[in-house]
N, C-alpha and C. Protein backbone atom coordinates (compact mmCIF):
# COMPACT_ATOMS: atom_id res chain seq x y z
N UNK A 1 -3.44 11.38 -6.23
CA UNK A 1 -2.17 11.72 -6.81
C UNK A 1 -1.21 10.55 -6.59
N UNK A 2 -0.46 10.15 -7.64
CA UNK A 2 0.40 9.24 -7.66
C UNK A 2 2.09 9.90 -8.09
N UNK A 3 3.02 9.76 -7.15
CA UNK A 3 4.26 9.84 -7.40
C UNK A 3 5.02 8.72 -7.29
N UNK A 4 5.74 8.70 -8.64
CA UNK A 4 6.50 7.72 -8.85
C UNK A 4 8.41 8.17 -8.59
N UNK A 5 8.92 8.25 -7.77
CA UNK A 5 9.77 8.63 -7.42
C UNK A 5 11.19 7.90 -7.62
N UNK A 6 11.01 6.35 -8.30
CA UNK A 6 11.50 5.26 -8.96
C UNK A 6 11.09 4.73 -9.82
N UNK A 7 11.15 4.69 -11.42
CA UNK A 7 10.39 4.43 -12.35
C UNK A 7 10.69 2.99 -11.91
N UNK A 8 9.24 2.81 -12.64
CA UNK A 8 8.79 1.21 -12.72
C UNK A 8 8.72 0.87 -13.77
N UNK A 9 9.07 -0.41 -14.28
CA UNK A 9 9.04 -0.66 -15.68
C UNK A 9 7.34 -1.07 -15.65
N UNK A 10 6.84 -0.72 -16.98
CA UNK A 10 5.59 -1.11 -17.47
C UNK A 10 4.49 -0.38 -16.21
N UNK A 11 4.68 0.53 -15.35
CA UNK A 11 4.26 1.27 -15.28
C UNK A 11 4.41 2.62 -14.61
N UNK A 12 3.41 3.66 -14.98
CA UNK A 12 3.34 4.60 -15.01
C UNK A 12 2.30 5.52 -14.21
N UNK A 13 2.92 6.92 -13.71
CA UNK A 13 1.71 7.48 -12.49
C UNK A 13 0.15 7.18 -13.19
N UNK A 14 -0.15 7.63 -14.49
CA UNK A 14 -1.53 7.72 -14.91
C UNK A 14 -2.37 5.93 -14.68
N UNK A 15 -1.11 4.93 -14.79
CA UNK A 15 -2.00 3.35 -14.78
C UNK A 15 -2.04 3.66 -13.63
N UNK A 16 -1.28 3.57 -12.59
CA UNK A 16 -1.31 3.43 -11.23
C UNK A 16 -2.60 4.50 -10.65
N UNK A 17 -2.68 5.25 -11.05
CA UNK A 17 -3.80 6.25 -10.71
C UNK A 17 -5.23 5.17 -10.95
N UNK A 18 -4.97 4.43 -12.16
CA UNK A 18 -6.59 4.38 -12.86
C UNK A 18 -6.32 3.03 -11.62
N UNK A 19 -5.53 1.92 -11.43
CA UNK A 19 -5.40 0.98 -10.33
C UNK A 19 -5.81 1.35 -9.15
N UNK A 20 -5.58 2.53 -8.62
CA UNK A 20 -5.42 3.10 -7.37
C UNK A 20 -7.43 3.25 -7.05
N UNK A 21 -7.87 3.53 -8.37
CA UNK A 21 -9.02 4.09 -8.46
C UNK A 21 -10.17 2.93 -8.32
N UNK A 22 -9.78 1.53 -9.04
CA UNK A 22 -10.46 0.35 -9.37
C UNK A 22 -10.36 -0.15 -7.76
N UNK A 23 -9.30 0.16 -7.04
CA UNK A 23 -8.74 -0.53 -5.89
C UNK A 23 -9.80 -0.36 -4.92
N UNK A 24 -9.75 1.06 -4.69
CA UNK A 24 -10.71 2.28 -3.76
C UNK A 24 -12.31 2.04 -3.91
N UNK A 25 -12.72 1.85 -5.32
CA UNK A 25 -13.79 1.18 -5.19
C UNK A 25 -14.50 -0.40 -5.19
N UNK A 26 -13.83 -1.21 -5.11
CA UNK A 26 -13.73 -2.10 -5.10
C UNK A 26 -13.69 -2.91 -3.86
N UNK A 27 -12.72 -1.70 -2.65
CA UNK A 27 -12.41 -1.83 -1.23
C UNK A 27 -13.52 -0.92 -0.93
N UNK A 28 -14.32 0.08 -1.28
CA UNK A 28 -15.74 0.68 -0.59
C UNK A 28 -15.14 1.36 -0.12
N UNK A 29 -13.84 2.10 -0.25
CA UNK A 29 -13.20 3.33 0.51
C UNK A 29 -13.83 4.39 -0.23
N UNK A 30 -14.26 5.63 0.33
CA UNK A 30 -14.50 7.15 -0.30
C UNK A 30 -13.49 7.90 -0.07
N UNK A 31 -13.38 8.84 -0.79
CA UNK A 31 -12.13 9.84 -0.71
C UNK A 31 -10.80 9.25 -1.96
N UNK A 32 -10.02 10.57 -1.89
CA UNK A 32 -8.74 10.21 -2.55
C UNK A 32 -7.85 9.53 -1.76
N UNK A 33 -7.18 8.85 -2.64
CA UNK A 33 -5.79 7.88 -2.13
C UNK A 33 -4.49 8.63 -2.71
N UNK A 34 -3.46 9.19 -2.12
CA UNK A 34 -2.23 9.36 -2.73
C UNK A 34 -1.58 8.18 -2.45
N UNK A 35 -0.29 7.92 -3.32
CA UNK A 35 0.24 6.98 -3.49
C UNK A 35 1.61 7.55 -3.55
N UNK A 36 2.49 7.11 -3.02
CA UNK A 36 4.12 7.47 -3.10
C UNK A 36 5.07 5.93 -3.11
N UNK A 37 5.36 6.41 -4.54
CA UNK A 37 6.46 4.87 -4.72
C UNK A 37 8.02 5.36 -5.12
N UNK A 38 8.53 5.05 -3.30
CA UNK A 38 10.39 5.65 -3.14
C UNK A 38 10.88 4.66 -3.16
N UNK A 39 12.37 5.45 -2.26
CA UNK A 39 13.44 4.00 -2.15
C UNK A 39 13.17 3.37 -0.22
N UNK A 40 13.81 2.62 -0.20
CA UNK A 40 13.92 2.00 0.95
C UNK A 40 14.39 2.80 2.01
N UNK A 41 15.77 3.93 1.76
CA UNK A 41 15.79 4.97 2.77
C UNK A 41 14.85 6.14 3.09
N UNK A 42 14.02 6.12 1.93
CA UNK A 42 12.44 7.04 2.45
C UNK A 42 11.96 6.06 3.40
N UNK A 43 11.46 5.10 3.17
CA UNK A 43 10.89 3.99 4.14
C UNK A 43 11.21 4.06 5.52
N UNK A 44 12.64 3.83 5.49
CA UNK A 44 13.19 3.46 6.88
C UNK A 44 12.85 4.44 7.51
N UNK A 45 13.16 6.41 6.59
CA UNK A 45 12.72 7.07 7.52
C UNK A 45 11.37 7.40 8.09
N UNK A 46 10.37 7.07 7.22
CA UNK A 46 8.88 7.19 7.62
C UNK A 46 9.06 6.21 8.59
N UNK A 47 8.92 4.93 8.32
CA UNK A 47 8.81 4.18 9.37
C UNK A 47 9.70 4.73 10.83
N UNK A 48 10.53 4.72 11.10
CA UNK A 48 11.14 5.24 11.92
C UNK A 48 10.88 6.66 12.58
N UNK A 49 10.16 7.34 12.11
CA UNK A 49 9.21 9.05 12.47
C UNK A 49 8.13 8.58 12.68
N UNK A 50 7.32 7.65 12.18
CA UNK A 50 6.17 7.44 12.35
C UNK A 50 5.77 6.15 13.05
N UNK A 51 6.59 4.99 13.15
CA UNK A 51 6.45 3.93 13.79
C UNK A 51 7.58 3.64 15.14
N UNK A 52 8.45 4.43 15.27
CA UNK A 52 9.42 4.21 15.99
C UNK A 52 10.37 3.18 15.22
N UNK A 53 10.37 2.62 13.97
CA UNK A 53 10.81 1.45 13.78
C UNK A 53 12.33 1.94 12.85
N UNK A 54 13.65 1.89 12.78
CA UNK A 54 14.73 2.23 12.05
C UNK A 54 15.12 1.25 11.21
N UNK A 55 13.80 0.49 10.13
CA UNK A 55 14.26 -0.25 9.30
C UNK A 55 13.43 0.03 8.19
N UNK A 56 13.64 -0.29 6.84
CA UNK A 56 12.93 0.03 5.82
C UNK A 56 11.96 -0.92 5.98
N UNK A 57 10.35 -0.32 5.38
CA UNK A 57 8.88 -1.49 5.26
C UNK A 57 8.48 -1.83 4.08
N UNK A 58 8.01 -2.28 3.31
CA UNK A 58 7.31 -2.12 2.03
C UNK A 58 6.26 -1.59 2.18
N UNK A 59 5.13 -1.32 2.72
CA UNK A 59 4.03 -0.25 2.71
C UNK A 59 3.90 0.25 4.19
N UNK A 60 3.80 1.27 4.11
CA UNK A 60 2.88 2.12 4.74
C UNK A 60 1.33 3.15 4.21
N UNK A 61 0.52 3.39 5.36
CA UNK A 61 -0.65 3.61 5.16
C UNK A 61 -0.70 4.57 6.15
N UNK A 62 -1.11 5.76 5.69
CA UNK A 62 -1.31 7.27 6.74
C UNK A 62 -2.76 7.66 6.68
N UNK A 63 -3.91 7.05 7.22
CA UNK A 63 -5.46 7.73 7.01
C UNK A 63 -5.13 9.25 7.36
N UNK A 64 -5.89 9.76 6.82
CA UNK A 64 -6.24 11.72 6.77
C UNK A 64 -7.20 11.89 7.87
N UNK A 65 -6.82 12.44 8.87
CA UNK A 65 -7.55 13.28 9.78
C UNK A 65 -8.66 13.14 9.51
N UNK A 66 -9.80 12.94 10.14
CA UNK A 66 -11.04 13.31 10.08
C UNK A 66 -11.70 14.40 9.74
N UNK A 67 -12.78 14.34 8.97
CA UNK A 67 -13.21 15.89 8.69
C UNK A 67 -12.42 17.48 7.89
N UNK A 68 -11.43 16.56 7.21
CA UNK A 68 -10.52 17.25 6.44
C UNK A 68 -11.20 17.61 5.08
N UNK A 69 -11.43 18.58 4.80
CA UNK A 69 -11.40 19.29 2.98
C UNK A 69 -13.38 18.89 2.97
N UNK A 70 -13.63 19.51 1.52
CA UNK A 70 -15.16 19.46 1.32
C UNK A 70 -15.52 17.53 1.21
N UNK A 71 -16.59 17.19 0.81
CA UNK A 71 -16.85 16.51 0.02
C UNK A 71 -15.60 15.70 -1.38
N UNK A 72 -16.07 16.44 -2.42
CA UNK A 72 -15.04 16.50 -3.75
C UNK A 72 -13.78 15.98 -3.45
N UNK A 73 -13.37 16.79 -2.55
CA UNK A 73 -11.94 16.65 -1.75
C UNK A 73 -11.48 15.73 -1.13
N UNK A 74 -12.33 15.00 -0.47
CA UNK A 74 -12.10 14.23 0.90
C UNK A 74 -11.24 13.44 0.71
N UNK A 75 -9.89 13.42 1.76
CA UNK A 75 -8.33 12.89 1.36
C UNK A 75 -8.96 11.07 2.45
N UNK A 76 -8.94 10.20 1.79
CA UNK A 76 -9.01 8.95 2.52
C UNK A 76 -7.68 8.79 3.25
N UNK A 77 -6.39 9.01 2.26
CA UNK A 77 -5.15 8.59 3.02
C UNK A 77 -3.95 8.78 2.19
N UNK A 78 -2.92 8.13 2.51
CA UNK A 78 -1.83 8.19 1.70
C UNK A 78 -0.98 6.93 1.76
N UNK A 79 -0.74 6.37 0.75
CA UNK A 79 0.37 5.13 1.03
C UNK A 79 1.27 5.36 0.14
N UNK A 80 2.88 4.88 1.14
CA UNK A 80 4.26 4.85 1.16
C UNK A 80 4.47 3.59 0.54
N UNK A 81 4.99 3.19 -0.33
CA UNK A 81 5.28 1.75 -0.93
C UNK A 81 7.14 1.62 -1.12
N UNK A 82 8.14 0.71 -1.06
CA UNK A 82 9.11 0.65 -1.21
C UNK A 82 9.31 0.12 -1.98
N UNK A 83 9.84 0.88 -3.57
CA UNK A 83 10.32 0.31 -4.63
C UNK A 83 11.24 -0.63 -4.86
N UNK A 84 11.69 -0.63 -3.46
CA UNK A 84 13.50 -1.44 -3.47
C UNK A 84 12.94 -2.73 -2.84
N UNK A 85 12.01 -3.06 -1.93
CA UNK A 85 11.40 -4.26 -1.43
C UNK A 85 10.37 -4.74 -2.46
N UNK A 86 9.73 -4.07 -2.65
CA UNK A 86 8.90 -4.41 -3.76
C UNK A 86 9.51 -5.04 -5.04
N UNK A 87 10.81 -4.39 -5.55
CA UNK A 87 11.18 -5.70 -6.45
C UNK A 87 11.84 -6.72 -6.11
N UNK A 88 12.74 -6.74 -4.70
CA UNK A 88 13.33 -7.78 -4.24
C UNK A 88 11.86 -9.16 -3.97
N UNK A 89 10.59 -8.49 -3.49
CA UNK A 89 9.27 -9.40 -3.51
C UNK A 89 9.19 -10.15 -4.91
N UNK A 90 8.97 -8.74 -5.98
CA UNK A 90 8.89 -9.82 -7.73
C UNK A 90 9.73 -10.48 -7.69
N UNK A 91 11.14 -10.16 -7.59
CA UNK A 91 11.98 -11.37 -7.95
C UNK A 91 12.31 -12.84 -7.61
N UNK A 92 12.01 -12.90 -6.55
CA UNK A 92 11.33 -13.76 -5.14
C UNK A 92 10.31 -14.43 -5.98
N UNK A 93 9.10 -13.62 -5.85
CA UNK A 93 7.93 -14.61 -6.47
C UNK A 93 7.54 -14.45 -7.85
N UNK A 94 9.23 -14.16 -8.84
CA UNK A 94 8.89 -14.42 -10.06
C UNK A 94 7.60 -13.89 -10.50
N UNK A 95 7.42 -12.64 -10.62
CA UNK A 95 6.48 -11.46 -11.31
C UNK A 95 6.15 -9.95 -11.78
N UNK A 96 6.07 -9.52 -12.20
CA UNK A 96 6.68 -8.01 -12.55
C UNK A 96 6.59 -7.21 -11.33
N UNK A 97 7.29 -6.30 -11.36
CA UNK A 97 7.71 -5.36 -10.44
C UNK A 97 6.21 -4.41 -10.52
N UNK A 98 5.67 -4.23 -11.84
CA UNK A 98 4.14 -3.45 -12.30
C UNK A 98 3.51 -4.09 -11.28
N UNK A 99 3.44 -5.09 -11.58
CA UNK A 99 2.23 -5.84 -10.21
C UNK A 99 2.32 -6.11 -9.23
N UNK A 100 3.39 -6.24 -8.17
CA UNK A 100 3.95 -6.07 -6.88
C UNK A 100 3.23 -4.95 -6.45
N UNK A 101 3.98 -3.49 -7.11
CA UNK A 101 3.39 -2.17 -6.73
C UNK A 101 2.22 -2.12 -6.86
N UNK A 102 0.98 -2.94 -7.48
CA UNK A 102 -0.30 -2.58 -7.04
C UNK A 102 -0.62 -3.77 -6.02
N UNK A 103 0.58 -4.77 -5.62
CA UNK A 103 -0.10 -5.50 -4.82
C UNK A 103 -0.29 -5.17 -3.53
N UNK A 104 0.49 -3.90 -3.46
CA UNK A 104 1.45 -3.29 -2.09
C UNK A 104 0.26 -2.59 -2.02
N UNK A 105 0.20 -1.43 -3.17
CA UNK A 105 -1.35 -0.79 -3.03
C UNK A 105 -2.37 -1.63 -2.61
N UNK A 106 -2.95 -2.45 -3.25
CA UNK A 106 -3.84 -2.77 -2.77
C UNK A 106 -4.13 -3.07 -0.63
N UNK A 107 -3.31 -3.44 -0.34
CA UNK A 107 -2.62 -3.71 0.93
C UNK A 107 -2.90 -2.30 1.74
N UNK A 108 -2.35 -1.41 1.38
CA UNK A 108 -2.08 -0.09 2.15
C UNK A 108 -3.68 0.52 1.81
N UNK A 109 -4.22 -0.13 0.93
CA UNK A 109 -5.85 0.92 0.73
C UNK A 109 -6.68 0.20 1.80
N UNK A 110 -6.75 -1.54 1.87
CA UNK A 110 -7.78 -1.93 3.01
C UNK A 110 -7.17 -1.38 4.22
N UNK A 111 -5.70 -1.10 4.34
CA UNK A 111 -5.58 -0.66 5.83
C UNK A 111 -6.07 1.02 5.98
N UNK A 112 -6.06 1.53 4.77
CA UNK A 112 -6.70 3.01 5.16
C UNK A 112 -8.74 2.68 5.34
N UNK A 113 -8.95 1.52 4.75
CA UNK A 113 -10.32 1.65 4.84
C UNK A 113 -10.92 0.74 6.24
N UNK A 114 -9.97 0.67 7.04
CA UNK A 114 -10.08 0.41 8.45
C UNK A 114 -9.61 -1.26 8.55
N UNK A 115 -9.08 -1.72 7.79
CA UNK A 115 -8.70 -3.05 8.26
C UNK A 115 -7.41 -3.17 8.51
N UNK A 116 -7.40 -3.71 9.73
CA UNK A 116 -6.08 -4.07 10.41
C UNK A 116 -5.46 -5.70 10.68
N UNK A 117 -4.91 -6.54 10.10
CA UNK A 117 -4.58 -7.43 9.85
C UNK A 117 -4.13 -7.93 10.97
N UNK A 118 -3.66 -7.54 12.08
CA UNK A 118 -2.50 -7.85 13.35
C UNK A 118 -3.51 -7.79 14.33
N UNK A 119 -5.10 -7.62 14.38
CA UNK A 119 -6.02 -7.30 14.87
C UNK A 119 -7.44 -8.32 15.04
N UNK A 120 -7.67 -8.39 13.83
CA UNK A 120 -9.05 -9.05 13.59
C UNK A 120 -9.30 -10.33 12.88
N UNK A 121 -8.69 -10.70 13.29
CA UNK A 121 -8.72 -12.14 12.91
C UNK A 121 -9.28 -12.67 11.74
N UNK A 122 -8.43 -12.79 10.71
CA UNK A 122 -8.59 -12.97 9.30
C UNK A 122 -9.11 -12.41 8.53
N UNK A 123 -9.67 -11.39 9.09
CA UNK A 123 -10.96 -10.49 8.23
C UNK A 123 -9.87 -9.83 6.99
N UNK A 124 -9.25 -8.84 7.22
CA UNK A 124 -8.87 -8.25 6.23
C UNK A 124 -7.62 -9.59 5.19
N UNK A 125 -7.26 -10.63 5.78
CA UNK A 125 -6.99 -11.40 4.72
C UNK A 125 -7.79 -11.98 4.10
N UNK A 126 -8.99 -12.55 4.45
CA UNK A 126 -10.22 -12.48 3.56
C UNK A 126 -10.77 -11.59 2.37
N UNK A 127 -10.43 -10.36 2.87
CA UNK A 127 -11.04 -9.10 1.82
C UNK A 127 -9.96 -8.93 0.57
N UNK A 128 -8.53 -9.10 1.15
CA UNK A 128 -7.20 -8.77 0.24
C UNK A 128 -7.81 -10.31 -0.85
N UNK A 129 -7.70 -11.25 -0.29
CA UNK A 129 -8.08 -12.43 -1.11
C UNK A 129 -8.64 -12.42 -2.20
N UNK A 130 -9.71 -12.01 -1.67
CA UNK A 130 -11.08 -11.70 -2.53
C UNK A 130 -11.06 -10.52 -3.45
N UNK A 131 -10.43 -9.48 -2.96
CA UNK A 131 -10.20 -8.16 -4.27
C UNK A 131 -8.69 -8.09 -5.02
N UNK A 132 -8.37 -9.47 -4.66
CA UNK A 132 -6.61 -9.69 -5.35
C UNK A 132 -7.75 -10.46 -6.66
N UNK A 133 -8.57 -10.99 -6.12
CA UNK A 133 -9.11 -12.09 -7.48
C UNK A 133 -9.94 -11.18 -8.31
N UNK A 134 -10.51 -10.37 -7.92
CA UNK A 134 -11.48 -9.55 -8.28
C UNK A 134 -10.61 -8.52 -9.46
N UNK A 135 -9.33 -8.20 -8.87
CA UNK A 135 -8.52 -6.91 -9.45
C UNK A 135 -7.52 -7.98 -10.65
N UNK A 136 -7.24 -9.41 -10.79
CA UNK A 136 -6.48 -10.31 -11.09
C UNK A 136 -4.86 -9.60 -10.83
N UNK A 137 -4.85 -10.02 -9.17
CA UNK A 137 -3.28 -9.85 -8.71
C UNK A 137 -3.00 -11.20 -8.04
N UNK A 138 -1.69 -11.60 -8.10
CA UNK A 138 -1.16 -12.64 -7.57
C UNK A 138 -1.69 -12.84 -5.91
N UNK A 139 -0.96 -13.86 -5.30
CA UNK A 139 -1.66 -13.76 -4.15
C UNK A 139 -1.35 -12.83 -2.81
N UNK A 140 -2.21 -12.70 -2.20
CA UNK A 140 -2.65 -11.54 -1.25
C UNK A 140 -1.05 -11.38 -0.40
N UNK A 141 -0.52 -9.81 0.19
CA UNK A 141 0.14 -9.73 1.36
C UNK A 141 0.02 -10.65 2.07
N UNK A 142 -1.28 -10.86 3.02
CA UNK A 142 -1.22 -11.43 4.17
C UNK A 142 -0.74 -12.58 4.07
N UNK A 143 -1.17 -13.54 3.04
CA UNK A 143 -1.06 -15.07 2.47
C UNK A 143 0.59 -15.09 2.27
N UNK A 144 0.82 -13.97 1.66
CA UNK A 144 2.37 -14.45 1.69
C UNK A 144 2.95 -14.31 3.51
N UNK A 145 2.48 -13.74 4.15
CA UNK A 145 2.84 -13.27 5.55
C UNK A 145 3.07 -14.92 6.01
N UNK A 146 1.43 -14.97 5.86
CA UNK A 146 0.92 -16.60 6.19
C UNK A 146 1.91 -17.93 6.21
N UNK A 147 2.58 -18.08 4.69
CA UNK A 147 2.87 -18.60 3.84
C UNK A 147 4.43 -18.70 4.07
N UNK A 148 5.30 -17.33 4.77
CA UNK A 148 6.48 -17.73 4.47
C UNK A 148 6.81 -17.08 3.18
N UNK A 149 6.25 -16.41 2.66
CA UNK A 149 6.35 -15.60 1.22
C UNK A 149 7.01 -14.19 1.66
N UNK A 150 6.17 -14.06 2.38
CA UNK A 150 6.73 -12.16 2.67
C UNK A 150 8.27 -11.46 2.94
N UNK A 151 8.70 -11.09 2.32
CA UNK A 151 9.80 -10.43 2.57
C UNK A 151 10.50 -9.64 3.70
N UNK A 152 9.84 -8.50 4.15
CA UNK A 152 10.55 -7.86 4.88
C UNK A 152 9.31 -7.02 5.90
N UNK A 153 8.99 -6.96 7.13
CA UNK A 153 8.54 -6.20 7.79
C UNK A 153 6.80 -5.87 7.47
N UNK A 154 5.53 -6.78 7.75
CA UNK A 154 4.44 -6.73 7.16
C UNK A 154 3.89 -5.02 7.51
N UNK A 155 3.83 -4.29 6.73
CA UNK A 155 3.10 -3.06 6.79
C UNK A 155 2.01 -2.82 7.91
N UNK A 156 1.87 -1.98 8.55
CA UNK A 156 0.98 -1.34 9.33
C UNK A 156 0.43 -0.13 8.98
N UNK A 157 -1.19 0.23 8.91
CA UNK A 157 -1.46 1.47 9.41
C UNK A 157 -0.85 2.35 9.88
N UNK A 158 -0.46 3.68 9.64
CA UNK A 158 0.07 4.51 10.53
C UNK A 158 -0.82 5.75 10.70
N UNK A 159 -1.08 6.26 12.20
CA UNK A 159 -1.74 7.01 12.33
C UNK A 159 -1.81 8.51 12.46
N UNK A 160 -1.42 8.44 11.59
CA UNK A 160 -0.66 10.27 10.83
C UNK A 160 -0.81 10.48 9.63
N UNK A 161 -1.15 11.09 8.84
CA UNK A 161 -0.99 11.51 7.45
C UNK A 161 0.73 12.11 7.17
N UNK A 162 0.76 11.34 5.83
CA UNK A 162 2.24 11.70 5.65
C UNK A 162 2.30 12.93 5.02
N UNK A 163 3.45 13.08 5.63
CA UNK A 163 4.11 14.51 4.94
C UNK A 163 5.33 14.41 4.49
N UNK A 164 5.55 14.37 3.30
CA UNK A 164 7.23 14.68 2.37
C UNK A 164 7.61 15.49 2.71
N UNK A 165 8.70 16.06 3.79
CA UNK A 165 8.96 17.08 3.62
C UNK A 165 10.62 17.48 2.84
């Protein structure tokens, strides 16, 4: 499930779904991915309930409990994306706001499929690399991290499944 909670120009929950989908297999994740694209004060507050942190992030990533729902069902995770960082990123690196938000996705799916960037030493910037070229997205989170590119606060895993409430 994809909620778009800030329209995006040029796209829409159903692309982002079929993205979300190319992403997931592509990254060898099983299960569904929800996707939630807010503003920056959703952010700050997830981050801040869930990270201790009282500033807005551009992604977050909530893996699903273990052993949750049948088969069919099986929830991989959920990622939080910030519509308001995310275009301050396009505008920055001169590119649509459409493709930011799957760059963010892409980002928040290897961290639900166990890669942790702050951890393992290049591995998951290797993989973002490689399925940014694979998916044709500009260049990877981490690289901009790397690079001096990145904007605001590099996303982490969080180890909770989100809840809107």
């Amino acid at each position: 499930m994809v909620i778009l909670e800030k329209k995006i120009e040029g796209l829409s929950e159903q692309s982002l779904s079929r993205f979300v989908l190319r992403a997931r297999h592509a990254a060898r994740l099983s299960g569904t991915v929800n996707v939630l694209v807010t503003s920056s004060a959703t952010m700050r507050s997830l981050n801040a309930r869930f990270r201790g942190k009282n500033q807005p992030t551009d992604v977050l990533s909530f893996p699903a409990a273990q052993g949750r729902g049948d088969e069919k069902s099986k929830l991989a995770g959920e990622v939080a994306i910030s519509a308001d960082i995310a275009l301050e990123n396009a505008l920055r690196l001169q590119h649509p706001l459409a493709l930011e938000i799957k760059v963010l996705t892409l980002h928040g799916i290897l961290h639900l499929a166990g890669y942790d960037h702050e951890r393992d030493n290049g591995e998951m910037a290797r993989k973002e690399a490689g399925l940014r070229r694979k998916l044709r997205l500009p260049s990877a989170l981490i690289e901009r991290v790397h690079s001096g590119h990145h904007g605001r606060n590099t996303s982490l895993r969080v180890k909770t499944r989100l809840r809107t409430e």
